[in-house]
Every structure is written in structure tokens, then in C-alpha cells.
N, C-alpha and C. Protein backbone atom coordinates (compact mmCIF):
# COMPACT_ATOMS: atom_id res chain seq x y z
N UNK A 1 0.84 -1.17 0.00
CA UNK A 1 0.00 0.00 0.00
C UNK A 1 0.89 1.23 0.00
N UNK A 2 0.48 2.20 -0.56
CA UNK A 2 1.54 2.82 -0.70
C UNK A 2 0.20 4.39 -0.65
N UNK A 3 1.21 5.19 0.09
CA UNK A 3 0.56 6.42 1.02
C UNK A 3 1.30 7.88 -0.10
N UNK A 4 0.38 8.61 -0.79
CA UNK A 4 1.43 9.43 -1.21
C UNK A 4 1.69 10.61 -0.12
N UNK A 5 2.30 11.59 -0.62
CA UNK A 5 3.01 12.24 0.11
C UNK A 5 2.11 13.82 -0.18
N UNK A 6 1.11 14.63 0.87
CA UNK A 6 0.80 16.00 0.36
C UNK A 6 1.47 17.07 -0.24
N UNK A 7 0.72 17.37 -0.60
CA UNK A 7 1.23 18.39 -1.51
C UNK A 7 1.73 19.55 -0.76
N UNK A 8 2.27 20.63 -0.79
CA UNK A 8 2.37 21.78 -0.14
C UNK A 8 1.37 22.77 -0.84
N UNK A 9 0.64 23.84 0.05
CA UNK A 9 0.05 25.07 -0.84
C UNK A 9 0.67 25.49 -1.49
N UNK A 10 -0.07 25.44 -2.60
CA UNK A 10 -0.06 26.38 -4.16
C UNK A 10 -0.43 27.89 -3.83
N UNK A 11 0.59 28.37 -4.07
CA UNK A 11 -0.02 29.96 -4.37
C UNK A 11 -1.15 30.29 -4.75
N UNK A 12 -1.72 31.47 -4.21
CA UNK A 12 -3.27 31.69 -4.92
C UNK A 12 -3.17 32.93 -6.30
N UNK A 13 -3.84 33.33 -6.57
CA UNK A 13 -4.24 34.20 -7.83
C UNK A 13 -5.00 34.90 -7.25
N UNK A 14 -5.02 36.33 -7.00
CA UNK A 14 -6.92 37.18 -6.84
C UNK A 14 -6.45 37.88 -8.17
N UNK A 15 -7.57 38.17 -8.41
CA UNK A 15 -7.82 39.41 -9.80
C UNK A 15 -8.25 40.53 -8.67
N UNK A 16 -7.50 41.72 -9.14
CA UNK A 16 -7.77 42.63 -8.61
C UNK A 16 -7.66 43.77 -9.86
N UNK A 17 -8.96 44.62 -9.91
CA UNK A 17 -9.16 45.75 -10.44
C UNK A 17 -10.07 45.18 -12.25
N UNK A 18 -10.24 44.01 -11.75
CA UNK A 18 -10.47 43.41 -13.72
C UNK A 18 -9.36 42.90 -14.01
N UNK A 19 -8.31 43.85 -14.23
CA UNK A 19 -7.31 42.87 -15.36
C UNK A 19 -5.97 42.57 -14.95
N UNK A 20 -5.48 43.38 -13.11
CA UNK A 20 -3.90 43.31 -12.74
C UNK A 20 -3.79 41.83 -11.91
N UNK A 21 -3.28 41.24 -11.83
CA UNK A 21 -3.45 39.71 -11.37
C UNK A 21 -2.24 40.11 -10.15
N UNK A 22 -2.42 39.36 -9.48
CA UNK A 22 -1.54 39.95 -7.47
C UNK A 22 -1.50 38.16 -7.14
N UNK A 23 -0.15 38.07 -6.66
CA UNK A 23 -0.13 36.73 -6.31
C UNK A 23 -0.21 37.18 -4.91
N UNK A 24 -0.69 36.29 -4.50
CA UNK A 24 -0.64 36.19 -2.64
C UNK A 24 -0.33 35.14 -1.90
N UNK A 25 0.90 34.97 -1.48
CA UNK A 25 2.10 33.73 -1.09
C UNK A 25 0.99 33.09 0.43
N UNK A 26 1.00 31.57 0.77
CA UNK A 26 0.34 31.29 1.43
C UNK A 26 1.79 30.98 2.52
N UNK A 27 1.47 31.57 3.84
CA UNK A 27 2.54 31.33 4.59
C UNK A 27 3.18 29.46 4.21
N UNK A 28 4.58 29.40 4.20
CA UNK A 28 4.71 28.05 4.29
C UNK A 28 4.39 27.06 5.54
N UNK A 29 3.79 26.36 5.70
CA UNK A 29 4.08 25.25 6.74
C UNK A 29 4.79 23.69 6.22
N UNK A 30 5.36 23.52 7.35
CA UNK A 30 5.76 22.46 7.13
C UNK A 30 4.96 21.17 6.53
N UNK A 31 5.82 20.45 5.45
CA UNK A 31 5.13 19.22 5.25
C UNK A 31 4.67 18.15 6.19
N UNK A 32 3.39 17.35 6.32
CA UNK A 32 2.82 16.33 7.23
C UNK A 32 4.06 15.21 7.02
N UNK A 33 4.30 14.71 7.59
CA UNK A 33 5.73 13.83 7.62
C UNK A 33 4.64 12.27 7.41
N UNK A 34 4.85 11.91 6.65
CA UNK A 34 3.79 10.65 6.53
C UNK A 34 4.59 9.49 6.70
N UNK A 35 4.07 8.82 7.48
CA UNK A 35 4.69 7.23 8.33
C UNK A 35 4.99 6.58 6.89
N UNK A 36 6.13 5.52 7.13
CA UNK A 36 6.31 4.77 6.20
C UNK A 36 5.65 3.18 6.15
N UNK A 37 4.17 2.85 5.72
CA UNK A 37 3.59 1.84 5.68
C UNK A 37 4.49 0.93 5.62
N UNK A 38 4.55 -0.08 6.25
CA UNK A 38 5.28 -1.60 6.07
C UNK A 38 4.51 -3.08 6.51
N UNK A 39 4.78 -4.08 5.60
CA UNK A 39 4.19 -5.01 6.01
C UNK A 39 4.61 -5.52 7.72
N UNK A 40 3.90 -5.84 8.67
CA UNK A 40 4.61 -6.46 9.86
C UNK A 40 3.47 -7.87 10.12
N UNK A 41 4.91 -8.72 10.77
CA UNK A 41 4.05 -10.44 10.78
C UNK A 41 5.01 -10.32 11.94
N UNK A 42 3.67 -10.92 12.39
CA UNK A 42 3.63 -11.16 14.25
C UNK A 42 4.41 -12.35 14.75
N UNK A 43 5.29 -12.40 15.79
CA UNK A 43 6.27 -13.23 15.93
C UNK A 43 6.13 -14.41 16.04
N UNK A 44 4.79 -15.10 16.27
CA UNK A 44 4.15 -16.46 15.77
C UNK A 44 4.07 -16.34 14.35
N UNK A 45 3.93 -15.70 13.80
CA UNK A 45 3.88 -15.65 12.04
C UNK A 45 2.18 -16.16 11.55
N UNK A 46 1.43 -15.87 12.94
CA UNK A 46 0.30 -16.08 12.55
C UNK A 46 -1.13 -14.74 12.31
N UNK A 47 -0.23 -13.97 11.84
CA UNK A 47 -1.06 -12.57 10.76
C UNK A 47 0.00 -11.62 10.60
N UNK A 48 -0.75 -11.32 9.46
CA UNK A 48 0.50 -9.55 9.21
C UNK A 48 -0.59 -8.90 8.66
N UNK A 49 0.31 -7.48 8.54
CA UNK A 49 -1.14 -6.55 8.77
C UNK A 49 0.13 -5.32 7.99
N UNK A 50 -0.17 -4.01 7.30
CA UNK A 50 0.51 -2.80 6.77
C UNK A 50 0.12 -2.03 8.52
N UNK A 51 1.64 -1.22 8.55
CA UNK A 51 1.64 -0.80 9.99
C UNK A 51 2.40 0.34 9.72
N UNK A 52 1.98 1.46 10.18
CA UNK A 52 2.74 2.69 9.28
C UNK A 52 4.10 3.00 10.77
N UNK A 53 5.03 2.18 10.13
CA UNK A 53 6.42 1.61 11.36
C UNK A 53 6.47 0.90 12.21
N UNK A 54 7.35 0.41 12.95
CA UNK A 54 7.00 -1.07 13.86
C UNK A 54 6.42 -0.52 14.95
N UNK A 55 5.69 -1.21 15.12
CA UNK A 55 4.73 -0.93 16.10
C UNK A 55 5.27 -1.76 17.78
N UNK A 56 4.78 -0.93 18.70
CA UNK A 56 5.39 -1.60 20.17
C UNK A 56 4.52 -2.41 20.23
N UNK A 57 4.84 -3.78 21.21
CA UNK A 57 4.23 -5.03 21.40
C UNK A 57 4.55 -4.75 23.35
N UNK A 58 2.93 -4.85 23.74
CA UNK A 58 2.99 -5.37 24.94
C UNK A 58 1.97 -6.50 24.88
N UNK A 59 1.71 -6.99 26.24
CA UNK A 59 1.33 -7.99 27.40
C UNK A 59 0.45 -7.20 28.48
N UNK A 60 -0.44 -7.82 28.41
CA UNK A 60 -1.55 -7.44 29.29
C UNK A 60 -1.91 -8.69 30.15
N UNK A 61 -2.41 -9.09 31.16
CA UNK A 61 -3.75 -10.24 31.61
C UNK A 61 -4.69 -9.36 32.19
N UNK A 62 -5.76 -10.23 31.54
CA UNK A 62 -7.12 -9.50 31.91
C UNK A 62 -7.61 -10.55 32.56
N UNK A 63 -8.78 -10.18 33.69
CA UNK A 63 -9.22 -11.34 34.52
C UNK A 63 -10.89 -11.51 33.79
N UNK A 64 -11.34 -12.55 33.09
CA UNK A 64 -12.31 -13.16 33.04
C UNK A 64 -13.30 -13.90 33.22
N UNK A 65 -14.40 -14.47 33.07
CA UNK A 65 -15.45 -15.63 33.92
C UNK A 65 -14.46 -16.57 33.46
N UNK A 66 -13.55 -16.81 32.69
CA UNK A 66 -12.83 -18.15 32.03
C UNK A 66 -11.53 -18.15 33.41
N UNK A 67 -11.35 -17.36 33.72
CA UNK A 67 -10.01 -17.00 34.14
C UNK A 67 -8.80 -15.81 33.33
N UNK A 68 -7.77 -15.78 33.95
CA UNK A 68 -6.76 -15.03 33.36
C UNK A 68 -6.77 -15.31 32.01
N UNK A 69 -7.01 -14.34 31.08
CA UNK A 69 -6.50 -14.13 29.47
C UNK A 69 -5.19 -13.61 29.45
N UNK A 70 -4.02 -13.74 28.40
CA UNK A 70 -2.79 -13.12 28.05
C UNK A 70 -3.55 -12.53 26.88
N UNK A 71 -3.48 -10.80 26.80
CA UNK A 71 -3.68 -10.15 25.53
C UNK A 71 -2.13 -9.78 24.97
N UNK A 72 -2.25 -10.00 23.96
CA UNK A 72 -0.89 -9.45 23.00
C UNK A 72 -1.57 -8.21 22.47
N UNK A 73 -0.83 -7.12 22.43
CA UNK A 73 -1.38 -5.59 21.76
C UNK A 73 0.24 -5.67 21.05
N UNK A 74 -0.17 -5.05 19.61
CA UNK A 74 0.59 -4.50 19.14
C UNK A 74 0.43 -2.82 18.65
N UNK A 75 1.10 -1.87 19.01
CA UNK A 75 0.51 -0.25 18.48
C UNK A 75 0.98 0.21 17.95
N UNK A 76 0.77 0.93 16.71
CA UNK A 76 1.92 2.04 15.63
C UNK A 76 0.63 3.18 15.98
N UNK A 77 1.67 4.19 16.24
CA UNK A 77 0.67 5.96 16.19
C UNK A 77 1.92 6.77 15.70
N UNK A 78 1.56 7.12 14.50
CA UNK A 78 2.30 7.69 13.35
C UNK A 78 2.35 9.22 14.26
N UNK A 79 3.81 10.05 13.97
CA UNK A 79 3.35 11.10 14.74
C UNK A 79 3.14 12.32 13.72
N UNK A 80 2.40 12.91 15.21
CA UNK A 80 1.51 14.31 14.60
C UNK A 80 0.22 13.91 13.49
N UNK A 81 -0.30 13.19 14.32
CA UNK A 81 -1.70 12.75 13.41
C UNK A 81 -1.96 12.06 15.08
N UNK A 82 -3.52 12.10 14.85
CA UNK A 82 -4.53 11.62 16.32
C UNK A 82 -4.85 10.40 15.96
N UNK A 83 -4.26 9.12 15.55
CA UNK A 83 -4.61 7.56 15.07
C UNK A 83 -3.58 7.09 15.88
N UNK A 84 -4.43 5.63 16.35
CA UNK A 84 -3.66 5.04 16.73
C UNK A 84 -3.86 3.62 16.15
N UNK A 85 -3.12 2.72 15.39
CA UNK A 85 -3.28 1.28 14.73
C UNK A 85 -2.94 0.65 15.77
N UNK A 86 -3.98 -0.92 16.07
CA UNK A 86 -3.57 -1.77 16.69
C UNK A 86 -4.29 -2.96 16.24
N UNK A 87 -3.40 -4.30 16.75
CA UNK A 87 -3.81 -5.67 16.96
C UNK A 87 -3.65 -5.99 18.25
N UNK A 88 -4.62 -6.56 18.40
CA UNK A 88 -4.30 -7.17 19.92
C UNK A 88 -5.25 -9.14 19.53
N UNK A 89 -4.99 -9.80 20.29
CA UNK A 89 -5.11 -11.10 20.09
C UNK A 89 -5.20 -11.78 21.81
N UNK A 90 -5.42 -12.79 21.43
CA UNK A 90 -5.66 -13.35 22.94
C UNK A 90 -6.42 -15.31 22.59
N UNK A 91 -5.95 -15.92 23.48
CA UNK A 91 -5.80 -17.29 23.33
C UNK A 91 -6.96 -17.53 24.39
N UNK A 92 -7.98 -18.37 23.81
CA UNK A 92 -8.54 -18.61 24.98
C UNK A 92 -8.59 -20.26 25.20
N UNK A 93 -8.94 -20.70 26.35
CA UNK A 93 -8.89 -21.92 27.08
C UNK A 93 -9.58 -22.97 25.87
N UNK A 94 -8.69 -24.32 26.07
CA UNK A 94 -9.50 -25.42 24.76
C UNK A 94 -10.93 -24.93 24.96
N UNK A 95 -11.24 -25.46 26.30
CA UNK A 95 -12.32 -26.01 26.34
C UNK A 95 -13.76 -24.86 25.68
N UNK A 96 -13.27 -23.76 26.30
CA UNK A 96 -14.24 -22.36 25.92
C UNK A 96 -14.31 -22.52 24.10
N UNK A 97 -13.17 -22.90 23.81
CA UNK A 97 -12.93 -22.48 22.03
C UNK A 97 -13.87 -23.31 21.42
N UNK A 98 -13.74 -24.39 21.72
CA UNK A 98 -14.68 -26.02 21.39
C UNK A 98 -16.05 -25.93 21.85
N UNK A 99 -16.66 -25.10 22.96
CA UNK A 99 -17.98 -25.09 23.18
C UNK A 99 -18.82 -24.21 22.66
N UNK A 100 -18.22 -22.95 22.37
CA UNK A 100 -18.80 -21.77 22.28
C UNK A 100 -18.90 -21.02 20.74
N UNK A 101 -20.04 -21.16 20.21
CA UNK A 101 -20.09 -20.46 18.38
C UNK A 101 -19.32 -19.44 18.56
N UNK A 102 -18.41 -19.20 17.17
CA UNK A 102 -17.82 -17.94 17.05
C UNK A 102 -18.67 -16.73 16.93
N UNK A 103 -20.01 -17.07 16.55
CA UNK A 103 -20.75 -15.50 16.75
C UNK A 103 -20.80 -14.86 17.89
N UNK A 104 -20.97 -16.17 19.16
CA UNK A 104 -21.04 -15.52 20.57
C UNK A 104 -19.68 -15.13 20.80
N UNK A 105 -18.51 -15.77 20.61
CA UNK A 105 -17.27 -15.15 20.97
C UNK A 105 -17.40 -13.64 20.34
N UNK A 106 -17.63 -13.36 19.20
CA UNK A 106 -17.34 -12.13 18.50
C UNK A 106 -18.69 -10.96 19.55
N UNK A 107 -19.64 -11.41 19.46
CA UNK A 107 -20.98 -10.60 20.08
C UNK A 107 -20.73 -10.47 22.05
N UNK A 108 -19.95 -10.78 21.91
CA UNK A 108 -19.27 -11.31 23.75
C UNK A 108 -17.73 -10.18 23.85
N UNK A 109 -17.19 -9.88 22.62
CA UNK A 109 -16.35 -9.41 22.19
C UNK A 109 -16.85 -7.85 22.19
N UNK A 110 -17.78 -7.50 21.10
CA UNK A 110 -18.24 -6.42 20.65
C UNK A 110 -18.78 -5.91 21.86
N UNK A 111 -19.46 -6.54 23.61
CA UNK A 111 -20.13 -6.09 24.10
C UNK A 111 -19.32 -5.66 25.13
N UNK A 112 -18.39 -6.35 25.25
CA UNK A 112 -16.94 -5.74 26.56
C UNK A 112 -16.51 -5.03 25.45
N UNK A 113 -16.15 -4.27 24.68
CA UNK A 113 -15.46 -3.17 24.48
C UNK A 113 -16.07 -2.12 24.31
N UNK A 114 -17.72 -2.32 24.21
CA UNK A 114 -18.58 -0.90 24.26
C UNK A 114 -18.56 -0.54 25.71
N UNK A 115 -18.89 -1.61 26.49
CA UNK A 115 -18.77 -1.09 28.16
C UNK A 115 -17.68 -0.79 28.86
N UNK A 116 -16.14 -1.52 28.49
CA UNK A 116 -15.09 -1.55 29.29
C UNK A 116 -14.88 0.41 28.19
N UNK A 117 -14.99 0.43 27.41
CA UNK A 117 -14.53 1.92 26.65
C UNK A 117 -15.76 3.41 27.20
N UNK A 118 -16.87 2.46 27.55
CA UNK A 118 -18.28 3.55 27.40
C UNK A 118 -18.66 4.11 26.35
N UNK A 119 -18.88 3.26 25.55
CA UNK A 119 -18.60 3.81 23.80
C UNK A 119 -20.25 3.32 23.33
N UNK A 120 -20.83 4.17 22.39
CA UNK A 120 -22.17 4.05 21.68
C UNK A 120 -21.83 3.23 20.46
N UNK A 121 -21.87 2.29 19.84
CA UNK A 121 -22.14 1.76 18.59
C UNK A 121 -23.16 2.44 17.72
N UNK A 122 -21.92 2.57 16.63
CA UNK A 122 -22.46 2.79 15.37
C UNK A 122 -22.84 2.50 14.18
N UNK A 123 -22.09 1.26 14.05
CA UNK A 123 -22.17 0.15 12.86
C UNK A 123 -22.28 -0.67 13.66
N UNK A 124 -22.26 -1.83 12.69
CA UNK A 124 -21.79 -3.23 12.95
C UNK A 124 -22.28 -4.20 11.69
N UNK A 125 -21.45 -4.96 11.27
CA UNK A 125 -21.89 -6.10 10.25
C UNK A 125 -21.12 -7.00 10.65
N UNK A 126 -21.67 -8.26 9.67
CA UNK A 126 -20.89 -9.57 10.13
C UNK A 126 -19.87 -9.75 9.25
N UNK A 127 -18.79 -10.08 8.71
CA UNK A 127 -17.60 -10.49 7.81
C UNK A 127 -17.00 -11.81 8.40
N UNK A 128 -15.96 -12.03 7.08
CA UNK A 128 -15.20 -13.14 7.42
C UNK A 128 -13.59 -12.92 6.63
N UNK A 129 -12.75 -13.42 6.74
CA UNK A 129 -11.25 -13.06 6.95
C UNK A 129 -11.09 -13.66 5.67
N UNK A 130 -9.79 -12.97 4.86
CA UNK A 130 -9.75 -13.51 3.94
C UNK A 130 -9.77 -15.06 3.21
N UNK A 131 -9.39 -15.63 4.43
CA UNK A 131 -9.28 -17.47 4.17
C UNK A 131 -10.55 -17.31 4.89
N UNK A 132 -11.64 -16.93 5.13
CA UNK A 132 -13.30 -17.21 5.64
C UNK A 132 -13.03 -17.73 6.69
N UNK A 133 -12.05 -16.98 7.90
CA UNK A 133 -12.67 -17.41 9.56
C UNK A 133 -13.95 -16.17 9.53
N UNK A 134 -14.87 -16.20 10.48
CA UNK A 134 -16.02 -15.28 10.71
C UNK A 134 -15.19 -14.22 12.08
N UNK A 135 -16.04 -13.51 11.31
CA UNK A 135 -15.20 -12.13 11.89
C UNK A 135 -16.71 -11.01 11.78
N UNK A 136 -16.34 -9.95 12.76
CA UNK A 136 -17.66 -8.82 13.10
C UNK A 136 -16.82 -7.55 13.04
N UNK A 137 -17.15 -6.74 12.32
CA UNK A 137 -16.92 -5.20 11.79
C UNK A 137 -17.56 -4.46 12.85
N UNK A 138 -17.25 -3.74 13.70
CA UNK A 138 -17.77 -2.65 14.49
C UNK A 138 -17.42 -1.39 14.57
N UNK A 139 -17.87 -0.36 14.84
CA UNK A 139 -17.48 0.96 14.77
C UNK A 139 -18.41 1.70 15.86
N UNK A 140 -17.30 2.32 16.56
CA UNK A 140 -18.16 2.93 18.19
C UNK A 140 -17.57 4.91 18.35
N UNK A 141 -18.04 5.18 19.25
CA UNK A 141 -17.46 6.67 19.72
C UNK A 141 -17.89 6.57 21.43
N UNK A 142 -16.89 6.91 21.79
CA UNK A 142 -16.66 7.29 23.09
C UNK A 142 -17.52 8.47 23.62
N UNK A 143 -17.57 8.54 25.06
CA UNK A 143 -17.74 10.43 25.18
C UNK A 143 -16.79 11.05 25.02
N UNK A 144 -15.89 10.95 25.07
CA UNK A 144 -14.67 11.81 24.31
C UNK A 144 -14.38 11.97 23.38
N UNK A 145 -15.24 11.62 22.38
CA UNK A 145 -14.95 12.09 21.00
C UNK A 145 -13.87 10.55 20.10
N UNK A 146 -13.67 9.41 20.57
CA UNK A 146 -12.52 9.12 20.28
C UNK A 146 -13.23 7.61 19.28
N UNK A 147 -13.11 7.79 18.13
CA UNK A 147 -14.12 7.01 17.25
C UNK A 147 -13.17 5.68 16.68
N UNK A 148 -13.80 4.63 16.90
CA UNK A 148 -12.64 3.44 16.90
C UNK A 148 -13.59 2.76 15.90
N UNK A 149 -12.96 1.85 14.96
CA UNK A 149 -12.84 0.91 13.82
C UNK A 149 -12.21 -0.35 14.18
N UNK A 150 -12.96 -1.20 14.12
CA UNK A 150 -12.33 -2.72 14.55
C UNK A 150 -12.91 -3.71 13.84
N UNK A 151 -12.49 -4.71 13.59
CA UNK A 151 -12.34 -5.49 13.06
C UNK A 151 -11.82 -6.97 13.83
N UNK A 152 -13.30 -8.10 13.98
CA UNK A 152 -12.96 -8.98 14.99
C UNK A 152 -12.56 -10.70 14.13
N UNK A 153 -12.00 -11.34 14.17
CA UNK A 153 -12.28 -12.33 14.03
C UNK A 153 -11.53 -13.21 14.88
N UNK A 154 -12.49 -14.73 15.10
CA UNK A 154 -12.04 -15.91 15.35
C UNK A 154 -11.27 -16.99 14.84
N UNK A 155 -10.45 -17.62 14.76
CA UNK A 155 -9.63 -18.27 14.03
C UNK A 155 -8.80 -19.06 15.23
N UNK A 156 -9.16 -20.20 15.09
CA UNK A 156 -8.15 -21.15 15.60
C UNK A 156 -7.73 -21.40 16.84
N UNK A 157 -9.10 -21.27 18.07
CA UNK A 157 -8.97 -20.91 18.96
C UNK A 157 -8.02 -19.81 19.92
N UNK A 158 -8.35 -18.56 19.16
CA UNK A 158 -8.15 -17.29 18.95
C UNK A 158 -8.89 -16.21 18.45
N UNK A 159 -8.94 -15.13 19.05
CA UNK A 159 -9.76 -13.88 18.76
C UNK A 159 -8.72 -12.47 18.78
N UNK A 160 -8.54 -11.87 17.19
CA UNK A 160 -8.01 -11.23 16.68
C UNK A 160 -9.19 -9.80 16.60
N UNK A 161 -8.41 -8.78 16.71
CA UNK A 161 -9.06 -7.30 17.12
C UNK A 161 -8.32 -6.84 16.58
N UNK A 162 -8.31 -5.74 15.32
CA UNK A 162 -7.93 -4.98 14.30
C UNK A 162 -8.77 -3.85 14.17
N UNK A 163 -7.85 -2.56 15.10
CA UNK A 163 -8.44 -1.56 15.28
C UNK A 163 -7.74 -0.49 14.72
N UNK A 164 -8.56 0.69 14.77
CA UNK A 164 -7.88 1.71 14.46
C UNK A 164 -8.84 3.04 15.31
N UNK A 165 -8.02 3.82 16.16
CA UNK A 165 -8.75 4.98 16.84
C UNK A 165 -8.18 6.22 16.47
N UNK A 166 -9.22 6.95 16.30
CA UNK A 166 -9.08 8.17 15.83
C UNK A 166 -9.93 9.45 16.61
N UNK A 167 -9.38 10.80 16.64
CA UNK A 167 -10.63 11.81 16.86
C UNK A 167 -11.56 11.89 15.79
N UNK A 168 -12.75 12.59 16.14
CA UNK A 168 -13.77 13.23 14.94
C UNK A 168 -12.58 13.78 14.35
N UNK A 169 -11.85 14.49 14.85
CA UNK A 169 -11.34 16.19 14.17
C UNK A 169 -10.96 15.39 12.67
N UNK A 170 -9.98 13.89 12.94
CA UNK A 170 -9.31 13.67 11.47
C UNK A 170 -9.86 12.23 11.20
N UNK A 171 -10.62 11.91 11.21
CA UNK A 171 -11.51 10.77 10.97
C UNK A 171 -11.68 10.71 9.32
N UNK A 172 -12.37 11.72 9.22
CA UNK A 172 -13.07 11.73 7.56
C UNK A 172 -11.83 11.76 6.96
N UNK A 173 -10.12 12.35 7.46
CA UNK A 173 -8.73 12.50 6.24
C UNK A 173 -8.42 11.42 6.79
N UNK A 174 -8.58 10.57 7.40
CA UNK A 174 -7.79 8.74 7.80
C UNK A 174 -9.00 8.00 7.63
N UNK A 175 -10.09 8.10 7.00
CA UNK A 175 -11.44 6.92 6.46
C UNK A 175 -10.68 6.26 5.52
N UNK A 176 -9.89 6.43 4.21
CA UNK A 176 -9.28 5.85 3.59
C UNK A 176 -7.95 4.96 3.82
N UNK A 177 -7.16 5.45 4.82
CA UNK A 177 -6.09 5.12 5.10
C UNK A 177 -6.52 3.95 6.40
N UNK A 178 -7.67 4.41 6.94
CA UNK A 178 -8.09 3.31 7.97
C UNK A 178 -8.64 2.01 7.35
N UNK A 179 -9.15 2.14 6.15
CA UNK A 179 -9.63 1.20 5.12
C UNK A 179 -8.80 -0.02 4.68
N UNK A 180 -7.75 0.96 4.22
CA UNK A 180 -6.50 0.04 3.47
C UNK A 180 -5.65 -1.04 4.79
N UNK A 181 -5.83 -0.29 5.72
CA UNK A 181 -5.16 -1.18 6.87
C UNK A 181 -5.75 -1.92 7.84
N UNK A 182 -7.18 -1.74 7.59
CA UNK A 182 -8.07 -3.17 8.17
C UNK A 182 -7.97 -4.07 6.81
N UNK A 183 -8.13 -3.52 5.52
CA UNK A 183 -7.90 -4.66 4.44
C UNK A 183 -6.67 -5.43 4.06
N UNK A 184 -5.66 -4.79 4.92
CA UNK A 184 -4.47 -5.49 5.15
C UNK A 184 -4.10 -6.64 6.08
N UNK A 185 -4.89 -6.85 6.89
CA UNK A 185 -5.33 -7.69 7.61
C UNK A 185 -4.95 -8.99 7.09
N UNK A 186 -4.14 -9.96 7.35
CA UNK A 186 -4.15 -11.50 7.08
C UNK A 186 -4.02 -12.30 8.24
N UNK A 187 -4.89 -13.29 8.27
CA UNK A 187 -4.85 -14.56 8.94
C UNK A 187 -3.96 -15.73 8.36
N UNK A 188 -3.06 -16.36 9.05
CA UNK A 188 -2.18 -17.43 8.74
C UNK A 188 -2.29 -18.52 9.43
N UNK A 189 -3.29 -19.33 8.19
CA UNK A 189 -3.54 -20.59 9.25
C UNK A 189 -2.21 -21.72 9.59
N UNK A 190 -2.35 -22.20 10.84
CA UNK A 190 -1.52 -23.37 11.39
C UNK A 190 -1.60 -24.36 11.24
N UNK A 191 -2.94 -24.75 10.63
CA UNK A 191 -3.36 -26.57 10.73
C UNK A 191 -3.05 -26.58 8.95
């Protein structure tokens, strides 16, 4: 994927008087420094995803009705832009993986991150991953303004979260760029 680079302002033109033409210099600002997209595959080698630079990898446990989860987060936040890209993943117990439809994992999914965030849903559809694990598209806003894009799927007794958060302020100039990097998204099956 490849990100071009803005333009700088163009000088303007006024007509002044009918026919004397007056240039009027637009102060310079500096160019937006635009991250350099790169493919990154996760140190199991089980997804890669376009990540605009390597992104930091932590470790979380979260306490659940299952017990302790290990979340893996991975984050790139390109600077001087309000986005932040992430994966995060998490392994859950045989037994939960084997009993439980992936719709409820994903709808069990979608419903702890509207409450653990306090976030209103705005979308939602159902999808599936490019090799067809089932996966749920959601899109929420905070009271703070802070409008997140995710992207869930199940695969392999595993649940993959492919997000992207943004303000209103630059939402509508990263709708495209948020696009290309949930569609970058790959699952790498093991079996």
C-alpha cells in the first residue's frame, strides 16, 4: 500500500481591479511527515497486517469468567496525526474455544469493548477473513470524541481485534487510510 506524500500550498491568484493579477504567497508550513507503511508479521507468524512503522508489542492479563487471558497488543501511532493502529489477540482456554459459536465469541467481544470503553455503537456487520474465519466489523465513539474501527475475528482458537482509533477532528482525512489497513489484515492458518 503505498501512502502518497501531500502536496504543499499552491499559491493563490486574486484578480484585482479586472485585469492586474496579485499573487498572494500562502505562509509556508511544514510538510505532514507521513509514516512509512510496512508489512509487519507477528512473531508467531500467525497474521501480518501494513503498519505505518513497527509498532510496540505489549502484554496485558485481563481477569475473566474463564479465568486469566494473556492479551498481546501490538501499536503504531504515526506522529503528529490523532490515530492510533492496533492488533491485539488473545488465546482462549480449549475447552471455551470447542464449546462456544464464534458468533457468541465475537458478540461477547463487541459487548466488553462498548462497556469496558463507554462507547455508543455505530455500525456493525458480520464479515469473514480472507481465508473465511467469521469475523464482526464494528465501529463505536466514546464520550470523548474518540471514534474506533475494529475489526474482529475468530480463528483457531483465537480472537483477533484490528483496530484503528481516531478523533472526529481527522476521521473523515484517515477513512481511507483506515480502510487500506483493516484490508491489510491477514490470517495465517496453522493446521
Amino acid at each position: 500500500m503505498t501512502i502518497r506524500y501531500l502536496f504543499p500550498l499552491i499559491t493563490a491568484t486574486v484578480i484585482c481591479g479586472g485585469s492586474a493579477l496579485v499573487e498572494a504567497n500562502q505562509p509556508q508550513q511544514p510538510p505532514v511527515v507521513q509514516p512509512q507503511w510496512k508489512v509487519f508479521t507477528a512473531p508467531d507468524r500467525r497474521f501480518s497486517v501494513l503498519m505505518p512503522g513497527k509498532p510496540d508489542r505489549n502484554t496485558e492479563i485481563q481477569k475473566t469468567y474463564m479465568g486469566e487471558i494473556n492479551l498481546e497488543i501490538f501499536v503504531a501511532e504515526p506522529p503528529k496525526q490523532e490515530v492510533a493502529y492496533l492488533v491485539v489477540y488473545n488465546d482462549f482456554p480449549y475447552s471455551y474455544a470447542q464449546m462456544t459459536s464464534p458468533q457468541t465469541i465475537l458478540n461477547n467481544a463487541r459487548d466488553m469493548a462498548l462497556k469496558t470503553t463507554k462507547s455508543n455503537l455505530i455500525s456493525q456487520r458480520n464479515i469473514r477473513s480472507s481465508n473465511g474465519h467469521p469475523g464482526k466489523e464494528i465501529e463505536y465513539v466514546n464520550a470523548g470524541g474518540k471514534i474506533t474501527r475494529s475489526r474482529m475475528y475468530v480463528a483457531e482458537g483465537r480472537l483477533y481485534q484490528v483496530m484503528a482509533i481516531t478523533s472526529k477532528k481527522q476521521q473523515p482525512t484517515l477513512a481511507r487510510t483506515i480502510t487500506g489497513y483493516l484490508n491489510s489484515f491477514h490470517l495465517v492458518l496453522q493446521k
